[in-house]
Protein backbone atom coordinates (compact mmCIF):
# COMPACT_ATOMS: atom_id res chain seq x y z
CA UNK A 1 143.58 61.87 136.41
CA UNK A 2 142.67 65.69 135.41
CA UNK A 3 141.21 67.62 138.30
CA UNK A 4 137.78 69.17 136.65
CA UNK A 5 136.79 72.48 138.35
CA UNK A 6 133.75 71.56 139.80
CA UNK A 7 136.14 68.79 141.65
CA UNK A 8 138.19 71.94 143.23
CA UNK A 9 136.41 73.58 145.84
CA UNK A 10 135.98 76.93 145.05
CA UNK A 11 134.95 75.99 141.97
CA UNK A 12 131.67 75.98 142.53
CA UNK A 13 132.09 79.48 143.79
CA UNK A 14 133.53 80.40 140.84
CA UNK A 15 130.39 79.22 138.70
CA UNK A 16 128.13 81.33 140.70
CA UNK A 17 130.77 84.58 140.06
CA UNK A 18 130.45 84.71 136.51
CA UNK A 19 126.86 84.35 136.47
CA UNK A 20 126.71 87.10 138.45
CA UNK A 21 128.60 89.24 135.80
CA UNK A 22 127.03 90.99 132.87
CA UNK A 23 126.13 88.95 130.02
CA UNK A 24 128.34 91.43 127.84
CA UNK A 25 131.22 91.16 129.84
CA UNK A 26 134.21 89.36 128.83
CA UNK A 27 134.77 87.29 131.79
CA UNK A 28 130.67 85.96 131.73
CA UNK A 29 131.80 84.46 128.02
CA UNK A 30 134.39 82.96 128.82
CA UNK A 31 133.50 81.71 132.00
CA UNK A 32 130.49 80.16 130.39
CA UNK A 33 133.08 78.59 127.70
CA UNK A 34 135.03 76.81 130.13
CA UNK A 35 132.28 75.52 132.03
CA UNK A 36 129.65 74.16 129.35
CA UNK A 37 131.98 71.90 128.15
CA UNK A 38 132.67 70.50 131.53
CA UNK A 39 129.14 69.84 131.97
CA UNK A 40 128.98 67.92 128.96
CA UNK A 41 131.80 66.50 129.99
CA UNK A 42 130.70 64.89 133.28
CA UNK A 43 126.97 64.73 131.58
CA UNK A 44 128.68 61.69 129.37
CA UNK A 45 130.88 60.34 131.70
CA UNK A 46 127.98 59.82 134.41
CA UNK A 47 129.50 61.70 137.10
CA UNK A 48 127.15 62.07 139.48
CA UNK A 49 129.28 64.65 141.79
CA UNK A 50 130.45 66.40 138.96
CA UNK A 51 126.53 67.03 137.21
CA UNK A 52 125.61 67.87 140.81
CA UNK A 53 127.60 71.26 140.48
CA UNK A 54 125.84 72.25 137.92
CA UNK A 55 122.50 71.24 139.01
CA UNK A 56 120.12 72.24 142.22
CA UNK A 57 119.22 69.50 143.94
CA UNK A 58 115.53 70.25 143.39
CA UNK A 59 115.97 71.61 139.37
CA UNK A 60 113.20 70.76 137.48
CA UNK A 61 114.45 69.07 134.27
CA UNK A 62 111.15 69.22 132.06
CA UNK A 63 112.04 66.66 128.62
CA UNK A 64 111.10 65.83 125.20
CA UNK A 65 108.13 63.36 124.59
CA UNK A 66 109.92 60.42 123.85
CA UNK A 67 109.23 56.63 124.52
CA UNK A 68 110.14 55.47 128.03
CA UNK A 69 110.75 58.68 129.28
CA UNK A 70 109.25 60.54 131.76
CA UNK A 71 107.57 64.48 131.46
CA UNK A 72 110.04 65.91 134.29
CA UNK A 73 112.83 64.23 136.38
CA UNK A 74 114.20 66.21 139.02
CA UNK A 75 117.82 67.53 140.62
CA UNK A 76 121.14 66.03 139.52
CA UNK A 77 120.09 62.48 139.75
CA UNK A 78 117.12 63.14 138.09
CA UNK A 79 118.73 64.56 134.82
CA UNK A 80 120.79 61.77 134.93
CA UNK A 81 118.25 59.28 134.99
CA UNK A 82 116.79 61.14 131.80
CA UNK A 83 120.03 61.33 130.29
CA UNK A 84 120.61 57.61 130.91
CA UNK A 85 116.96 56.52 129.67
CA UNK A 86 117.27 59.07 126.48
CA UNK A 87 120.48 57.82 125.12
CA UNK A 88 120.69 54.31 125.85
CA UNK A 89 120.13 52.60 123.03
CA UNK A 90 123.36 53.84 121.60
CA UNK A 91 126.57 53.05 121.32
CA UNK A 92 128.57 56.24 120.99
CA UNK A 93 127.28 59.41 122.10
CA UNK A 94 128.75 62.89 121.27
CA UNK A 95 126.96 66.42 122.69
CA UNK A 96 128.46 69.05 119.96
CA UNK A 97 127.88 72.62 121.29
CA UNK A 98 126.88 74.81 118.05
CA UNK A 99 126.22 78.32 119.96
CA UNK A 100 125.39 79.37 123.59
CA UNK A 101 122.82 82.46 123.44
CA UNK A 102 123.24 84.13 127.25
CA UNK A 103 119.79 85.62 128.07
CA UNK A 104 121.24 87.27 131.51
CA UNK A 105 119.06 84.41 134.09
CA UNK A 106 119.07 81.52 131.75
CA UNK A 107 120.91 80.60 128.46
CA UNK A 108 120.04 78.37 125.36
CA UNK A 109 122.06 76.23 124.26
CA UNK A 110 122.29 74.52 120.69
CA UNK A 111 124.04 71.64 119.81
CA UNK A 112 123.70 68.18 117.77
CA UNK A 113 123.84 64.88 119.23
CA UNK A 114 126.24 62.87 117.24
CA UNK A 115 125.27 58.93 117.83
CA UNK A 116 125.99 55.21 117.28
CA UNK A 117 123.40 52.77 117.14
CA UNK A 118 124.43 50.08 119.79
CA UNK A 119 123.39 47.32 118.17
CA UNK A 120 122.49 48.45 114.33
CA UNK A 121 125.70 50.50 113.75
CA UNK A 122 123.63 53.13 112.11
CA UNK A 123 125.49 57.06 112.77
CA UNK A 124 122.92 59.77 113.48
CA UNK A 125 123.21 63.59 114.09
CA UNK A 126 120.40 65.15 115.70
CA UNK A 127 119.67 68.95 116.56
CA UNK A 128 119.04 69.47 120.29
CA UNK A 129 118.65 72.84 122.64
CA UNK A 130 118.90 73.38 126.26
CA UNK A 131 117.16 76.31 127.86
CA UNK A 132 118.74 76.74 131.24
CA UNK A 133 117.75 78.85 134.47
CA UNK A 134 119.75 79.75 137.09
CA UNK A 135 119.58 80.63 140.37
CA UNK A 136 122.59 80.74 142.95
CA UNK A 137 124.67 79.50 140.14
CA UNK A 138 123.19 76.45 139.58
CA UNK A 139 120.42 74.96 136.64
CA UNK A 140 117.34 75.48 138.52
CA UNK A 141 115.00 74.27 135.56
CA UNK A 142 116.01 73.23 132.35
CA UNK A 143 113.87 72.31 129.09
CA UNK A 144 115.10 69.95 126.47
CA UNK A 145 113.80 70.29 122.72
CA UNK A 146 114.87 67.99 119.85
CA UNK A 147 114.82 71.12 117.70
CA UNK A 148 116.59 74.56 117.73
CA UNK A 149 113.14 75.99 116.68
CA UNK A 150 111.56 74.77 119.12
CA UNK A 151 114.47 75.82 122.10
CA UNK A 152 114.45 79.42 120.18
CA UNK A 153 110.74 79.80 120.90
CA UNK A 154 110.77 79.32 124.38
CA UNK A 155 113.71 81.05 124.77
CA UNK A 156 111.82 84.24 123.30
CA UNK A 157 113.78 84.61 120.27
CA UNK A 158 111.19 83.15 117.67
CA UNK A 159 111.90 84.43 114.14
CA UNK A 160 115.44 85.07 115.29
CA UNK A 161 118.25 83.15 112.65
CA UNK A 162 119.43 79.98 113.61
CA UNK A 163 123.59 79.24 113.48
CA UNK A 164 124.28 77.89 110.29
């Protein structure tokens, strides 16, 4: 079994140092490298403990409008929940990250979601961003959109080019 670094103590300490750093500096970029793909990581593995150190317990996880889903879910659990009730109808699941724009308190993440229907077989790839804000370290609110426009927007950076 591979130890994760939100499974090693100071690991969680560590997460809260490089959001503390500049969002020039070196060690914020790749500090944010390492530990995006760990939360998708434990994001599609269900791991409660391991979404939970990336997550206040009281984070305010505001959704797309999509059938069966609620408006907002809240903490760890909550996003879980969402991410459960979002993406099970399929199969296989993949969370690509395209680009991670660091606005200092919060970053925006864009990705595609690469799926498997469960029971038609069908392969999909849809666009999705993240807008994430921290505080202590941790998501304290984060907005899903189901289109990098949309993510751009309320990130501030309408007009700005999308990643190719």
């Amino acid at each position: 079994m591979q130890l994760a670094i939100t499974d090693w103590p100071p690991g969680r300490a560590l997460q809260r140092a490089i959001l503390r750093r500049p969002p020039s500096s070196r060690s914020r970029r790749l500090g944010l490298r390492l530990a995006i793909p760990l939360s998708i990581k434990a994001i599609l593995a269900r791991d409660r403990r391991g979404v939970a150190c990336f997550y206040e317990q009281d984070a305010e996880i505001i959704v797309p409008h999509w059938p069966g889903l609620a408006e907002r879910y809240t903490g760890s659990d909550g996003f879980l929940d969402f991410f459960t009730d979002w993406t099970q109808i399929w199969g296989e699941l993949e969370l690509e990250q395209i680009e991670v724009i660091d606005l200092g308190q919060s970053l925006l993440l864009l990705g595609r979601m690469h799926t498997k229907g469960g029971s038609s077989g069908v392969r999909t790839s849809q666009p999705y961003a993240c807008l994430q804000h921290y505080s202590a370290g941790k998501v304290a609110r984060g907005e899903w959109f189901l289109a990098w426009e949309e993510g751009m927007a309320a990130a501030g950076l309408e007009g700005e080019p999308l990643p190719s």
